[in-house]
C-alpha atoms as a PDB file:
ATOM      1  CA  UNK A   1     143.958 144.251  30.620  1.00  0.00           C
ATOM      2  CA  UNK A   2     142.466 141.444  28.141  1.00  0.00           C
ATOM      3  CA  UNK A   3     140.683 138.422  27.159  1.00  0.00           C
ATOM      4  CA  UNK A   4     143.282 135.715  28.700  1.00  0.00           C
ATOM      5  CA  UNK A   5     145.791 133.878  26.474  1.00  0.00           C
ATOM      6  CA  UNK A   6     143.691 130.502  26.339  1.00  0.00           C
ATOM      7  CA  UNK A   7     140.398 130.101  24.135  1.00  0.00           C
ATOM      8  CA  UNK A   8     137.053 130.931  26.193  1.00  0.00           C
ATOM      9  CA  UNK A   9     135.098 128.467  24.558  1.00  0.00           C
ATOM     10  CA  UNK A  10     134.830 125.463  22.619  1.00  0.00           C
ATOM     11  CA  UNK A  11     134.417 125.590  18.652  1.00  0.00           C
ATOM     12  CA  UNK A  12     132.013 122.837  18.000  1.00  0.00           C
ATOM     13  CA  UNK A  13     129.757 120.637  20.090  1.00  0.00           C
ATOM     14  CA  UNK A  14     129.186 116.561  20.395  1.00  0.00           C
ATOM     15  CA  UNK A  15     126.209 117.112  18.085  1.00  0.00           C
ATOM     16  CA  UNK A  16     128.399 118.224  15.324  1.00  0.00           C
ATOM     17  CA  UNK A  17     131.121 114.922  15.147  1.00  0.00           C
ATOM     18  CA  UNK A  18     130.433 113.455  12.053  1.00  0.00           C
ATOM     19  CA  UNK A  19     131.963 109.947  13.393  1.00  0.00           C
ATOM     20  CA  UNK A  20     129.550 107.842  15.021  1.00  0.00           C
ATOM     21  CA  UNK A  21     130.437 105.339  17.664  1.00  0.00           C
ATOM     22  CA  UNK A  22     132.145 102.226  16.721  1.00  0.00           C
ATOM     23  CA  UNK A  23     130.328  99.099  16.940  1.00  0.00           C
ATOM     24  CA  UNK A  24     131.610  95.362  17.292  1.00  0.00           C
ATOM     25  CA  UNK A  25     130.343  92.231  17.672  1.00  0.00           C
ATOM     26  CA  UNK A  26     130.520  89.811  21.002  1.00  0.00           C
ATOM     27  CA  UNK A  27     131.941  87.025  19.625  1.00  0.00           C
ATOM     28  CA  UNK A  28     129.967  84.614  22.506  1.00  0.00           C
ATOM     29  CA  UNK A  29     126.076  86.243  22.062  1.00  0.00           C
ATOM     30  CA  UNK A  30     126.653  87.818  18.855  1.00  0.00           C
ATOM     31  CA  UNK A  31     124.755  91.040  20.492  1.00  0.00           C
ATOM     32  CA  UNK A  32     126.334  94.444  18.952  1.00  0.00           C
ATOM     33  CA  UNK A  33     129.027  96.295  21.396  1.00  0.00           C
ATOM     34  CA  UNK A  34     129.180  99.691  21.412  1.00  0.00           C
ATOM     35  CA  UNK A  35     133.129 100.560  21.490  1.00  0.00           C
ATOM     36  CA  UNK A  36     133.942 102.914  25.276  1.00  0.00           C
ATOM     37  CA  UNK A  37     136.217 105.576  25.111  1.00  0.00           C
ATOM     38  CA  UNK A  38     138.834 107.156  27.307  1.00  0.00           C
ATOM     39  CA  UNK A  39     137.817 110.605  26.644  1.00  0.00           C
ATOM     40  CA  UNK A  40     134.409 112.140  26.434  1.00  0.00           C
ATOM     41  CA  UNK A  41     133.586 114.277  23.111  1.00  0.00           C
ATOM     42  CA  UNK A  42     133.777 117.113  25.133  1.00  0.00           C
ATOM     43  CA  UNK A  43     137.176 116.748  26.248  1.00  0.00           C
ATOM     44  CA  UNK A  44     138.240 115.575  22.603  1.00  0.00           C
ATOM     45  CA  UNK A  45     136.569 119.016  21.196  1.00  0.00           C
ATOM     46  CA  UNK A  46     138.356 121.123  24.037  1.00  0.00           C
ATOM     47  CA  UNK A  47     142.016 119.375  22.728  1.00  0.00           C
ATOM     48  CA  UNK A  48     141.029 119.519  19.193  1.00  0.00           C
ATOM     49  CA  UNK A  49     140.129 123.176  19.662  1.00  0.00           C
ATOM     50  CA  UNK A  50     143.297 124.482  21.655  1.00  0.00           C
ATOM     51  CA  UNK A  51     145.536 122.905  19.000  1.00  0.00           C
ATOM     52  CA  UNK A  52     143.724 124.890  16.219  1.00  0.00           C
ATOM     53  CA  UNK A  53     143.414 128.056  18.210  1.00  0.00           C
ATOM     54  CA  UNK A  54     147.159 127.638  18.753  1.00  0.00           C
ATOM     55  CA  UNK A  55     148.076 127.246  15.437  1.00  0.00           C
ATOM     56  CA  UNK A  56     145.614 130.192  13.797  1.00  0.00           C
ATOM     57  CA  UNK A  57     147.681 132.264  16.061  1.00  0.00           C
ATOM     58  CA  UNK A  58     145.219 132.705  18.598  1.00  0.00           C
ATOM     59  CA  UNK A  59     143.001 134.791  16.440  1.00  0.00           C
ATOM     60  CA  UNK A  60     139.601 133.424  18.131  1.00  0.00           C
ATOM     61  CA  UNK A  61     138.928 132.648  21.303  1.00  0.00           C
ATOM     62  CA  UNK A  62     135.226 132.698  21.169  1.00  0.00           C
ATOM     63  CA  UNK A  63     133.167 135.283  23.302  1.00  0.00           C
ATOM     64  CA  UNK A  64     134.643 136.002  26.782  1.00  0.00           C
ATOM     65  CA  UNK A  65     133.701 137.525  29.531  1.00  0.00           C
ATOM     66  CA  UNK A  66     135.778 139.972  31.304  1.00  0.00           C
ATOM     67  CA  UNK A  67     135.860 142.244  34.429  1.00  0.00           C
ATOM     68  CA  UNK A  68     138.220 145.264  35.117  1.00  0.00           C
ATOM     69  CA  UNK A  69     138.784 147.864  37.355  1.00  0.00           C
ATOM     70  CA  UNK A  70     139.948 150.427  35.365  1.00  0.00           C
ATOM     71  CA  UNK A  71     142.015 153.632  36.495  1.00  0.00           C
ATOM     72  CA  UNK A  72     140.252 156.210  34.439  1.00  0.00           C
ATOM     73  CA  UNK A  73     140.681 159.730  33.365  1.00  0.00           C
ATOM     74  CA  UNK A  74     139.240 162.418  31.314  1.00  0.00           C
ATOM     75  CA  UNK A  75     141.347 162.096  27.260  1.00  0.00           C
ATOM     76  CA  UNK A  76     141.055 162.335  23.770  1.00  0.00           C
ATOM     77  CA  UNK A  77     143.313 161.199  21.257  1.00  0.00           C
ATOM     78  CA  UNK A  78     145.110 159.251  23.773  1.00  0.00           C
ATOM     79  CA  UNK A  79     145.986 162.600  25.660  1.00  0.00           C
ATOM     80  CA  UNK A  80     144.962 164.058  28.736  1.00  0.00           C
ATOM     81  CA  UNK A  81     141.872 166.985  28.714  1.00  0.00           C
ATOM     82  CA  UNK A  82     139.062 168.661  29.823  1.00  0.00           C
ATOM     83  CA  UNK A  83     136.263 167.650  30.583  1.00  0.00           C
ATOM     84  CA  UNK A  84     133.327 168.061  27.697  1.00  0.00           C
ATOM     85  CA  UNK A  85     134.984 166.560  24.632  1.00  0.00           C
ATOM     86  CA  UNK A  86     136.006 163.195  23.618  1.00  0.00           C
ATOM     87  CA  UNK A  87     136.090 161.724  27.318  1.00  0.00           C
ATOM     88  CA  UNK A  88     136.799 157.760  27.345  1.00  0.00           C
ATOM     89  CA  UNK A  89     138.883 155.010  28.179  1.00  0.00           C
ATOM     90  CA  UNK A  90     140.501 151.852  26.328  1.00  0.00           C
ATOM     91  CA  UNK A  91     139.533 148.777  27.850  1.00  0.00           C
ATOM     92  CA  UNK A  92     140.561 146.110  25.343  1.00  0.00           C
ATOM     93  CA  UNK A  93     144.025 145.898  22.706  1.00  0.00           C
ATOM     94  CA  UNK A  94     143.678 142.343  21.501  1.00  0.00           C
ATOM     95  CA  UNK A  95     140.078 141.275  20.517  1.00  0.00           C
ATOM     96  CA  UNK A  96     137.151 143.608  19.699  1.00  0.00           C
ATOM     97  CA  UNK A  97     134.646 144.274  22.494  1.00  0.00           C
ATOM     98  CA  UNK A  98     131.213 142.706  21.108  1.00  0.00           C
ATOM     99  CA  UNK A  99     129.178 143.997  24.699  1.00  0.00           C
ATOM    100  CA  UNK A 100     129.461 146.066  27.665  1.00  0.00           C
ATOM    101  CA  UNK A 101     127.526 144.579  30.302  1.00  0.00           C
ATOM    102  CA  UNK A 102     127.786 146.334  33.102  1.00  0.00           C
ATOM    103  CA  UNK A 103     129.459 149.483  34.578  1.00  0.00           C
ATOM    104  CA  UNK A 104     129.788 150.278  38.489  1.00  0.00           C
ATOM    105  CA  UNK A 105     130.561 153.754  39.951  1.00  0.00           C
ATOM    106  CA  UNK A 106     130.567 153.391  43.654  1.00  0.00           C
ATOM    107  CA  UNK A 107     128.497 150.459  43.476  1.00  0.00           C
ATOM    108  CA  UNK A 108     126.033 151.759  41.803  1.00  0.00           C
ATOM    109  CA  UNK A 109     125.282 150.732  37.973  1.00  0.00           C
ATOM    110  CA  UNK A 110     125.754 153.367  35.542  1.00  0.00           C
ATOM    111  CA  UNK A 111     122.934 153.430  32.792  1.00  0.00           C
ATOM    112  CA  UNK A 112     123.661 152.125  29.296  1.00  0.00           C
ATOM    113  CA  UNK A 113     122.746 156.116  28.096  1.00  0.00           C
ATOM    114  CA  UNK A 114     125.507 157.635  29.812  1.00  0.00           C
ATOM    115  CA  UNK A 115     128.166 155.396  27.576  1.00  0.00           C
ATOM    116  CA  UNK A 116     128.695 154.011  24.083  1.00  0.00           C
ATOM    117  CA  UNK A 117     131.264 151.641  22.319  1.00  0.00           C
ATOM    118  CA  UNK A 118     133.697 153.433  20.382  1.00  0.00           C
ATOM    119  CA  UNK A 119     136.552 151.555  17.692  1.00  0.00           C
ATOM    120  CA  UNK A 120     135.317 148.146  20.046  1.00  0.00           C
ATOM    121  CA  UNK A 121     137.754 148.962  22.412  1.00  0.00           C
ATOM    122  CA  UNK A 122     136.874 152.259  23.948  1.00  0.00           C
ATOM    123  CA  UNK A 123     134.389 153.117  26.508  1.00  0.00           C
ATOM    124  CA  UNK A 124     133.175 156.623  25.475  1.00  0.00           C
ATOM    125  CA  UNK A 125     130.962 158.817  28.407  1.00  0.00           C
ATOM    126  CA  UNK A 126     128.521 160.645  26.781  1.00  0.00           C
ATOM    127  CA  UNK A 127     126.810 162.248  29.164  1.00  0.00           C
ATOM    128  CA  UNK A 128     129.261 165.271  30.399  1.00  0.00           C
ATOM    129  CA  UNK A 129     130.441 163.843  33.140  1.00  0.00           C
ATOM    130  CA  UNK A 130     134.545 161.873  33.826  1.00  0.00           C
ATOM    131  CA  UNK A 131     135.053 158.765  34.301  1.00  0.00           C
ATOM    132  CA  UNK A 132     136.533 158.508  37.456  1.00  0.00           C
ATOM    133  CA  UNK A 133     140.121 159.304  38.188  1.00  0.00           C
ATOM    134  CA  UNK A 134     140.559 157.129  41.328  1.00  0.00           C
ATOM    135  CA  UNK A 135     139.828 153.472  41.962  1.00  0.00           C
ATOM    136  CA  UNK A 136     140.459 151.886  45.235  1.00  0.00           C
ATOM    137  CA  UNK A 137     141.181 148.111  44.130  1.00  0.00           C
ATOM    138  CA  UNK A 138     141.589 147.292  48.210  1.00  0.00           C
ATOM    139  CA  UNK A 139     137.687 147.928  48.441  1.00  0.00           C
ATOM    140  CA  UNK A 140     134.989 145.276  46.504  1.00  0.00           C
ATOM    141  CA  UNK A 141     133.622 146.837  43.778  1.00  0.00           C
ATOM    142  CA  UNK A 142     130.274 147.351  45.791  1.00  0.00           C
ATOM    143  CA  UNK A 143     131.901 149.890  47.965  1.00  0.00           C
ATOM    144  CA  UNK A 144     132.355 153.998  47.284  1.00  0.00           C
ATOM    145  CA  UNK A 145     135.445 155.361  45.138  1.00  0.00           C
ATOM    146  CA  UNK A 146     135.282 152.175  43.048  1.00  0.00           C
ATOM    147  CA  UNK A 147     134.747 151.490  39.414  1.00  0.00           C
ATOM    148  CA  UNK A 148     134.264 148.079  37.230  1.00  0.00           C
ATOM    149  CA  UNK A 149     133.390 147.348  34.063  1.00  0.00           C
ATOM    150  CA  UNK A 150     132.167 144.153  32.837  1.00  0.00           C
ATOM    151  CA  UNK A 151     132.247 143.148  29.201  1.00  0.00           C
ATOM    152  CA  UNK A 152     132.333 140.483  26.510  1.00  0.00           C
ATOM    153  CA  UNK A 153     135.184 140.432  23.842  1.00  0.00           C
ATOM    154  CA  UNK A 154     136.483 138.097  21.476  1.00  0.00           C
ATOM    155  CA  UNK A 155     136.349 136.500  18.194  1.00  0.00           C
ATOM    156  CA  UNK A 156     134.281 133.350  17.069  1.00  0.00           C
ATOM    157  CA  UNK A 157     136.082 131.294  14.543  1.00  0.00           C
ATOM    158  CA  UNK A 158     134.674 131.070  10.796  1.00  0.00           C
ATOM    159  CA  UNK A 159     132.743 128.090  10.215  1.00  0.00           C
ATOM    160  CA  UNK A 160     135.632 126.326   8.347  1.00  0.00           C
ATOM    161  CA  UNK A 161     137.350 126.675  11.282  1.00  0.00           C
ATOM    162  CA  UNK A 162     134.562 124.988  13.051  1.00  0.00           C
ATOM    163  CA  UNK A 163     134.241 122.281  11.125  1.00  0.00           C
ATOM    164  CA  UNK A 164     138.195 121.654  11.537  1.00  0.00           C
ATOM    165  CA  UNK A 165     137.847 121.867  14.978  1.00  0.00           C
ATOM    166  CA  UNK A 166     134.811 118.915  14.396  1.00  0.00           C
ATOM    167  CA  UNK A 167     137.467 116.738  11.848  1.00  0.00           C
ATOM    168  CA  UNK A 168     140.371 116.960  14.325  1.00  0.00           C
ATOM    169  CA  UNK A 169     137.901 115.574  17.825  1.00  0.00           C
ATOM    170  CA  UNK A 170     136.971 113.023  15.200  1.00  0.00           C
ATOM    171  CA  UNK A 171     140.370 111.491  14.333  1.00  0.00           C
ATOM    172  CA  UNK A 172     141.440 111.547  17.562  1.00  0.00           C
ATOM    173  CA  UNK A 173     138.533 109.796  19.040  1.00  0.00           C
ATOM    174  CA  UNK A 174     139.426 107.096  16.648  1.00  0.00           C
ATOM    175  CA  UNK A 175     143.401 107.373  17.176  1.00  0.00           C
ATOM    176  CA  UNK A 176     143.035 106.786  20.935  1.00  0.00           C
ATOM    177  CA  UNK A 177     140.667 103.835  20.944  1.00  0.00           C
ATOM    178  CA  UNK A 178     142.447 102.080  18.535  1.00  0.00           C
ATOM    179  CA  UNK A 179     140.479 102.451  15.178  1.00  0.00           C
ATOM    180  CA  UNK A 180     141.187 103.264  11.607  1.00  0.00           C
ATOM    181  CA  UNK A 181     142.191 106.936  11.368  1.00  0.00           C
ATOM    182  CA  UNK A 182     143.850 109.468   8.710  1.00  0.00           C
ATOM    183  CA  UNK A 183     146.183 110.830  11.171  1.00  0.00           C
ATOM    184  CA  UNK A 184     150.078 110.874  10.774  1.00  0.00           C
ATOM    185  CA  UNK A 185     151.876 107.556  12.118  1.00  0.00           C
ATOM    186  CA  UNK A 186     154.189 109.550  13.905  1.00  0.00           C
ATOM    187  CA  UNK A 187     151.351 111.002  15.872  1.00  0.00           C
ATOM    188  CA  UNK A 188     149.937 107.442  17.374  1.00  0.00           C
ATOM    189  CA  UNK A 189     151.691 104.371  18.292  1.00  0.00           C
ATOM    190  CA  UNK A 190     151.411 101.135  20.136  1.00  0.00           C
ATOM    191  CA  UNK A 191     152.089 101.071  23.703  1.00  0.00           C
ATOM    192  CA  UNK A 192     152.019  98.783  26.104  1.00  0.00           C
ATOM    193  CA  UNK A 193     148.763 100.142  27.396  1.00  0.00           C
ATOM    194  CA  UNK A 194     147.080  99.946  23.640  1.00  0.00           C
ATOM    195  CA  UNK A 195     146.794 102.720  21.348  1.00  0.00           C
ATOM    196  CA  UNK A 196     148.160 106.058  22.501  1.00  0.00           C
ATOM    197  CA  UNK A 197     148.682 109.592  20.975  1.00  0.00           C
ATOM    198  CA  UNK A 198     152.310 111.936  20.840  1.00  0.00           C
ATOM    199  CA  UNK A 199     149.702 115.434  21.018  1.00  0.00           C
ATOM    200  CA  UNK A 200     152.943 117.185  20.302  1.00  0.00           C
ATOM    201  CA  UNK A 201     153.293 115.737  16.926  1.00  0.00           C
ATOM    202  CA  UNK A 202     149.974 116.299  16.261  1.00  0.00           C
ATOM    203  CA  UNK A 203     149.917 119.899  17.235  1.00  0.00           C
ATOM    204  CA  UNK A 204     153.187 119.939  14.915  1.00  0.00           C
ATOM    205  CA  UNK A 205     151.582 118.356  12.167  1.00  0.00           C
ATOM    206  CA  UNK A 206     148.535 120.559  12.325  1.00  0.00           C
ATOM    207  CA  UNK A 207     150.389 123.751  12.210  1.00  0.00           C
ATOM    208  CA  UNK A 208     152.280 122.650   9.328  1.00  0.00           C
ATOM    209  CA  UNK A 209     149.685 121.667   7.405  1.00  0.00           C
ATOM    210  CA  UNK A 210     150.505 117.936   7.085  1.00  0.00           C
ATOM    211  CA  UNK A 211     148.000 116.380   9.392  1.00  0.00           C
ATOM    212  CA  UNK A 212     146.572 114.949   6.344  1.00  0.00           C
ATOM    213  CA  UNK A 213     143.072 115.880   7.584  1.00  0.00           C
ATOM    214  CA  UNK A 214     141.923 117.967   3.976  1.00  0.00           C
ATOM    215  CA  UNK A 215     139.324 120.428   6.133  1.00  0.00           C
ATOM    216  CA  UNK A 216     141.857 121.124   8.737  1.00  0.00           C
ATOM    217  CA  UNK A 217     145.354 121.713   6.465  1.00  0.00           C
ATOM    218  CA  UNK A 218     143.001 124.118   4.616  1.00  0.00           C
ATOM    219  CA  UNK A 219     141.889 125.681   6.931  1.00  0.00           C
ATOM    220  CA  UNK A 220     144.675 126.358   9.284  1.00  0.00           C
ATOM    221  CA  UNK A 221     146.861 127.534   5.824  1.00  0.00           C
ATOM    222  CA  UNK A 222     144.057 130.702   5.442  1.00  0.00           C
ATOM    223  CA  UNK A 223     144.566 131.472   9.439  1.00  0.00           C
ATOM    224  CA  UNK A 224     147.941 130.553  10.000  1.00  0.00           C
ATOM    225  CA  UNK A 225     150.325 132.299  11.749  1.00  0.00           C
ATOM    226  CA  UNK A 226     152.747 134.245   9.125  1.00  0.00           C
ATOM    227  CA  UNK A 227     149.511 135.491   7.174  1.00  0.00           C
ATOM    228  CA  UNK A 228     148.004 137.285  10.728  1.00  0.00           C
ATOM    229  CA  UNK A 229     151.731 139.224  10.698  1.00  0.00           C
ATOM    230  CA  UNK A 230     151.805 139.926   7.601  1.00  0.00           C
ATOM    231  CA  UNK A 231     149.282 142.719   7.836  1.00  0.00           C
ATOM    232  CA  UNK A 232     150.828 146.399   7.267  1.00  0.00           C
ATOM    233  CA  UNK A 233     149.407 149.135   9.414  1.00  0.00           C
ATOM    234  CA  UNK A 234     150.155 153.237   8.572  1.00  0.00           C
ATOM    235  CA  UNK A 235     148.317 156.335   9.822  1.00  0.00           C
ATOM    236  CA  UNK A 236     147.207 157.594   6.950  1.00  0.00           C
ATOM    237  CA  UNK A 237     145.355 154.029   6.759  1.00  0.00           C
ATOM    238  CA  UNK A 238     143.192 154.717   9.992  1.00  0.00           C
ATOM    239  CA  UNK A 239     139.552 154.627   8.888  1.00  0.00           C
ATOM    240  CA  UNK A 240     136.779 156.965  10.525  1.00  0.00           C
ATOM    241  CA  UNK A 241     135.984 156.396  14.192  1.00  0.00           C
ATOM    242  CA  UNK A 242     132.857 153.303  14.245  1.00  0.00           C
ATOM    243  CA  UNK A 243     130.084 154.206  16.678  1.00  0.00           C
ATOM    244  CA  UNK A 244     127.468 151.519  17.581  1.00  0.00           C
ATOM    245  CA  UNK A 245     125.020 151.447  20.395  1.00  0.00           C
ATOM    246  CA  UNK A 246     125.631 149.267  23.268  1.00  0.00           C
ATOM    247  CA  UNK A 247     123.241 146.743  24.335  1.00  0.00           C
END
């Protein structure tokens, strides 16, 4: 169970491209032209954006939303038990849970003070009774012996990361239409169509840190890859269990 392997949503918007649109000049009226483009911003943002998740080792994915239909059962410390202590179940390993929305027992939704958030990942019942053992995941989850939960998890990117996100749409809005732009040569080239871009290079040169864009190498060398791995985790490291109320 998880937030799927692609980003859930984009890390900047049109509003934020700090490269205007090209003008020229018609040579016959002398009337300004406003340069078209292949590619909306949008689409530019959502490329820029998967390459830089990608290469930040897909740290931050934004806020998604996701439904399960868990198989439950009464635990604590990861062990089976009775009923009346820590009773819960882990819905998320990658990304921290930021929400639960919603939670249906037959159907029906359970209210917000029967449950908290424990650790961001586990749903904690708090009010005596077990989450239920059986789920039939034949039946909708509007029908008796079922039970869905409905939650957002994730991670939004630090505003460097942003404004990478921003740099990279820009340069290849320019790239693709032909236009003066700091990217690699071995990323765009002449074809017989016009300009064109090698996205593989790019995505290379971006995770190396040689795109030669300074906000994005700098930013993708903090989030990189090797740094997220090189984290050390022991037992005796495990902080106090974090409670927070649930929206």
């Amino acid at each position: 169970m998880g937030v799927p392997v692609e980003f859930c949503e984009p890390w900047t918007t049109p509003d934020k491209l700090c490269c205007p649109d090209a003008v020229s000049v018609d040579c016959e009226t002398g009337d300004p032209v406003v340069a078209s483009y292949a590619w909306t911003d949008e689409e530019l943002i959502e490329a820029a954006t998967g390459i830089l998740y990608r290469a930040t080792c897909s740290l931050y994915p934004g806020h998604c939303e996701v439904t399960v239909r868990p198989c439950g059962y009464c635990s604590c410390n990861r062990k089976k038990c009775g009923c009346g202590r820590y009773i819960y179940i882990d819905l998320q390993e990658k990304y921290p849970i930021v929400s639960i929305d919603e939670v249906l027992i037959d159907g029906e939704v359970v209210p917000e003070s029967s449950y908290r958030l424990d650790d961001y990942h586990r749903l904690v019942r708090t009010d005596g009774a077990c989450w239920p053992a059986c789920n039939d995941l034949i039946l909708e989850a509007t029908e008796p012996r079922t039970f869905q939960v409905s939650y957002t998890a994730g991670r939004l990117p630090p505003i460097e990361l942003q404004m990478a996100a921003a740099e990279l749409a820009c340069e290849m809005k320019r790239a693709c239409n032909g236009f003066d732009c700091r990217l690699p040569r071995n990323v765009t080239h002449v074809s017989r169509q016009g300009i064109s871009m090698d996205i593989t290079a790019l995505e290379g040169a971006v995770s190396g840190r040689v795109s030669g864009l300074a906000m994005v190498d700098s930013a993708v060398s903090q989030y990189n890859c090797s740094r997220a791995r090189a984290r050390v985790w022991h037992p005796s490291l495990q902080g106090p269990r974090q409670v927070f109320p649930t929206p």
